[in-house]
Protein backbone atom coordinates (compact mmCIF):
# COMPACT_ATOMS: atom_id res chain seq x y z
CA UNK A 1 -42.30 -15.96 54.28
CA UNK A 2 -41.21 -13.30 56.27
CA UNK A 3 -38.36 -12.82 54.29
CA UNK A 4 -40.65 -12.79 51.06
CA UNK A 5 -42.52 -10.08 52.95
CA UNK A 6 -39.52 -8.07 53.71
CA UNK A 7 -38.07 -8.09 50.05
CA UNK A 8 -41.53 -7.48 48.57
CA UNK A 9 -41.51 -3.75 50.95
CA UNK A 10 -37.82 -3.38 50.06
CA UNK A 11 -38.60 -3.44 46.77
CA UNK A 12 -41.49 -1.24 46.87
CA UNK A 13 -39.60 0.93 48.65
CA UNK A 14 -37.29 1.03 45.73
CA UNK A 15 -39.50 0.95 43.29
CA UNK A 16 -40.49 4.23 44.79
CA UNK A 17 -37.25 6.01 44.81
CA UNK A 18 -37.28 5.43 41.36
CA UNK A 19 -40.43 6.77 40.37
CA UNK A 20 -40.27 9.62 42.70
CA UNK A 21 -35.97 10.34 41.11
CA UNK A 22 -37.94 9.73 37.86
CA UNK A 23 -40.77 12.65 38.26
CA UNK A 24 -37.90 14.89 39.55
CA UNK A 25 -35.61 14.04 36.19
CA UNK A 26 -38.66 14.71 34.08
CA UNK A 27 -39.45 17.86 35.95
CA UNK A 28 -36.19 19.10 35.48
CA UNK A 29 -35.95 18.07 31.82
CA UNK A 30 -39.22 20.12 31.42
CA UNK A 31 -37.66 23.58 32.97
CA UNK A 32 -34.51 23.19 30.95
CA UNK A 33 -36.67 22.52 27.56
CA UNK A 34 -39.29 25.72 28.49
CA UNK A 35 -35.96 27.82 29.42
CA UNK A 36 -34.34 26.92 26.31
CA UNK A 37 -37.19 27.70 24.26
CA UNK A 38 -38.05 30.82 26.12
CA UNK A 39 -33.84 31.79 25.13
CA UNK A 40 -34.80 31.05 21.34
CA UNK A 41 -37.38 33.39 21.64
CA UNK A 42 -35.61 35.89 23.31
CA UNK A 43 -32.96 35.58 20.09
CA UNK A 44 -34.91 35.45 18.04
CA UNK A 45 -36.87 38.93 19.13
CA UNK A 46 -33.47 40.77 19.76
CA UNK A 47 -32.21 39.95 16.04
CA UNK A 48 -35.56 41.27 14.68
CA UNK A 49 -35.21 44.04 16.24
CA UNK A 50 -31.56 44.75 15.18
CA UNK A 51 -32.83 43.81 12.16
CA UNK A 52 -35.49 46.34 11.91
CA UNK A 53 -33.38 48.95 13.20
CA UNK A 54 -30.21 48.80 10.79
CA UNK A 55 -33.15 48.59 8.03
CA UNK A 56 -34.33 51.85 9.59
CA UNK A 57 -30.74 53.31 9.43
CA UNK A 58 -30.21 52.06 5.91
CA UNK A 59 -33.13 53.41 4.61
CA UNK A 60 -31.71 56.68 6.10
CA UNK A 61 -28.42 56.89 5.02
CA UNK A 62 -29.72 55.86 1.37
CA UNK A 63 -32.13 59.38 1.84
CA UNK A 64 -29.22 61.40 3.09
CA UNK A 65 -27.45 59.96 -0.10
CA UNK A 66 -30.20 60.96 -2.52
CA UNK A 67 -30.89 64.08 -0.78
CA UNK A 68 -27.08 65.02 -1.38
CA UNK A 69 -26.88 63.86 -4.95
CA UNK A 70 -29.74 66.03 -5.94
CA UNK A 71 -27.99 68.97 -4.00
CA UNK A 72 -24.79 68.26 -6.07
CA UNK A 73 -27.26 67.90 -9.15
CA UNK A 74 -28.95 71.57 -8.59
CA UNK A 75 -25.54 73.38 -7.42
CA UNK A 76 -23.63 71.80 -10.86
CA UNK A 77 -26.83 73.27 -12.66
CA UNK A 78 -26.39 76.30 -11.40
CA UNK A 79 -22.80 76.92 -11.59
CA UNK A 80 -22.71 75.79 -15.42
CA UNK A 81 -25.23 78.16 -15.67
CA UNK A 82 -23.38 80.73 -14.25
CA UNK A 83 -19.87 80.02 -16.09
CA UNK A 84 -21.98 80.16 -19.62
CA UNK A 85 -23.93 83.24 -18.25
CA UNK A 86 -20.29 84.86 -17.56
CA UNK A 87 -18.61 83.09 -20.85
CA UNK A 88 -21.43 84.81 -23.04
CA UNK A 89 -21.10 88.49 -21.53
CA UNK A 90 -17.10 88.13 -22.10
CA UNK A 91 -17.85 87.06 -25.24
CA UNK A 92 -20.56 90.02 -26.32
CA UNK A 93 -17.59 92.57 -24.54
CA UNK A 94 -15.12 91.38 -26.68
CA UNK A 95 -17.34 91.88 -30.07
CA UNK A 96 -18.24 95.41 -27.98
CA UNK A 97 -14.10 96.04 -27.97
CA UNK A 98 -13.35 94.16 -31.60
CA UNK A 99 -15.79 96.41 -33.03
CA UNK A 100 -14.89 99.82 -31.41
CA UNK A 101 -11.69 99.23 -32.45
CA UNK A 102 -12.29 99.01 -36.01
CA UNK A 103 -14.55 101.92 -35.96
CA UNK A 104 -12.15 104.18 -34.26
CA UNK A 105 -11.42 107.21 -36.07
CA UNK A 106 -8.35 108.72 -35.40
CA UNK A 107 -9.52 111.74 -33.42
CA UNK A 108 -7.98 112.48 -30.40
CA UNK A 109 -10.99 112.86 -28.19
CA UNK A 110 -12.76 109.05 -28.97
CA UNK A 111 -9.07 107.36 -29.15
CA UNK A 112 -9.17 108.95 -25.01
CA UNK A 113 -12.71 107.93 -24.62
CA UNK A 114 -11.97 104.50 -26.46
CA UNK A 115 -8.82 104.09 -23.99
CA UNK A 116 -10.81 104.57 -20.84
CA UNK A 117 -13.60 102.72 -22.22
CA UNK A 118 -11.52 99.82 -23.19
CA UNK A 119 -9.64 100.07 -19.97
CA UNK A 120 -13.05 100.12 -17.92
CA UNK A 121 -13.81 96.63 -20.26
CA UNK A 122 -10.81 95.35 -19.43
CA UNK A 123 -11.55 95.55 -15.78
CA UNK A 124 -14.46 94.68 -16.06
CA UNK A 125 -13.82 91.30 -17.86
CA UNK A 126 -10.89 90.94 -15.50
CA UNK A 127 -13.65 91.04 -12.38
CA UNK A 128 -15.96 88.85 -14.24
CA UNK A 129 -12.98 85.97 -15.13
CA UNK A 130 -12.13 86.52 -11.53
CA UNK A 131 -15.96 85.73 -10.37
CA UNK A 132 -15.80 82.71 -12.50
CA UNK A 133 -12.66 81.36 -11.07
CA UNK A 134 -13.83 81.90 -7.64
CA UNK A 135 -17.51 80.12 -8.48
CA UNK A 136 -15.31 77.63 -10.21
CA UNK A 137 -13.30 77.29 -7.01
CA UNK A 138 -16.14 76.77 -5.02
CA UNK A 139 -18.00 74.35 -7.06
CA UNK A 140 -14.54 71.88 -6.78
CA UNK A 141 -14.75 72.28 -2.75
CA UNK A 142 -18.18 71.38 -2.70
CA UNK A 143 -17.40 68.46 -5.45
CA UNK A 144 -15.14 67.13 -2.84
CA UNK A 145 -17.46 67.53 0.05
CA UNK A 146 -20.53 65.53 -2.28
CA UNK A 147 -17.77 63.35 -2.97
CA UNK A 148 -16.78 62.68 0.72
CA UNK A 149 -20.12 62.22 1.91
CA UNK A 150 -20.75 59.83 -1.00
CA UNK A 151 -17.74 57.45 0.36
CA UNK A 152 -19.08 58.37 3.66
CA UNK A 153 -22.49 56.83 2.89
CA UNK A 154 -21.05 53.90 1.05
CA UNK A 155 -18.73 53.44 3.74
CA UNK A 156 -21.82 53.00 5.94
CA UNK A 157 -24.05 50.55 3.49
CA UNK A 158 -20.97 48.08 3.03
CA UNK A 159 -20.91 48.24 7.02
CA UNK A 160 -24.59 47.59 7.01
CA UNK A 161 -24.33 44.73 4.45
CA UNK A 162 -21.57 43.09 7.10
CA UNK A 163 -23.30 43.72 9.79
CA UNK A 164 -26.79 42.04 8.45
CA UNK A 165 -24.51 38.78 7.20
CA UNK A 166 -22.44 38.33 10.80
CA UNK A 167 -26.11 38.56 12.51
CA UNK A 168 -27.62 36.28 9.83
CA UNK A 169 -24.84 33.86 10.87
CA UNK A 170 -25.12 34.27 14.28
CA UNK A 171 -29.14 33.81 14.07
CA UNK A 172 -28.11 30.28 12.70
C-alpha cells in the first residue's frame, strides 16, 4: 500500500510539473502572439505613413509640374506676341520703304534724304530682326529648361509609382 501511496505522490508530483511547464508554454505563447501583433501594427503604421508622405510629395511635384506648364504657357504667349508685334512693324516699314521709293522724284535733295532715311530703316529693321532672333533664342533655352523639368517631374512620378508598388508588396 505503501507503494500505492508513493506512486500516487510521484505522480502528483508529475502531474504538477506538467501543469506548471504547461502555464509557462502558454505564457510564453501569449508574449510571442501580443509581440507579433504589436510588430503588425507597428508595419502597418510605418507604411501609412510612407504612404501618406510620398502622396504628399506627389501631390507636390504634380503642382510644381502645373505651375511650370502654365509658366511655359504665358512665356510662349508672350513671345508669339512679340515675334507678330515685330513681324507687323517690319512689315508696315517695308510698305513705308516700297512706297517712298515709288514716289521718289528725282531731285537731288529727297534722293539724299530718301538714302539716309532708307538707311536709318534699314537699321532699324536690322535691330528689330536682331531683337527677334535674340527673343527667339531665348524662348528655345527656356523650351529646354520647361522641357527638362518636365522629364524631371516625370522622372519623379514613375519613381513614385515604383516606390508605392515595392511597399504595396512588401505590406503583403
Amino acid at each position: 500500500m505503501e507503494e500505492y501511496l508513493q506512486y500516487m505522490k510521484t505522480l502528483r508530483s508529475q502531474m504538477t510539473d506538467v501543469e506548471d511547464h504547461a502555464a509557462k508554454v502558454s505564457v510564453e505563447e501569449q508574449m510571442q502572439v501580443t509581440t507579433i501583433s504589436t510588430l503588425e501594427k507597428i508595419s502597418i503604421m510605418y507604411y501609412c505613413l510612407k504612404h501618406l508622405n510620398l502622396s504628399q510629395s506627389l501631390e507636390l511635384i504634380l503642382q510644381e509640374r502645373d505651375s511650370l506648364s502654365t509658366k511655359f504657357v504665358s512665356k510662349r504667349s508672350n513671345y508669339v506676341k512679340t515675334a507678330e508685334e515685330a513681324r507687323t512693324k517690319l512689315e508696315e516699314q517695308k510698305g513705308w520703304f516700297i512706297s517712298h521709293m515709288s514716289n521718289e522724284t528725282g531731285q537731288q535733295g529727297q534722293k539724299k534724304e530718301t538714302r539716309n532715311d532708307l538707311m536709318e530703316l534699314s537699321a532699324s529693321a536690322r535691330a528689330k530682326l536682331d531683337q527677334a532672333n535674340q527673343i527667339k533664342s531665348n524662348l528655345l533655352q527656356e523650351n529646354s529648361k520647361i522641357k527638362l523639368s518636365i522629364e524631371h517631374v516625370k522622372h519623379k512620378i514613375n519613381e513614385f509609382k515604383v516606390i508605392t508598388l515595392w511597399n504595396s508588396l512588401l505590406a503583403l
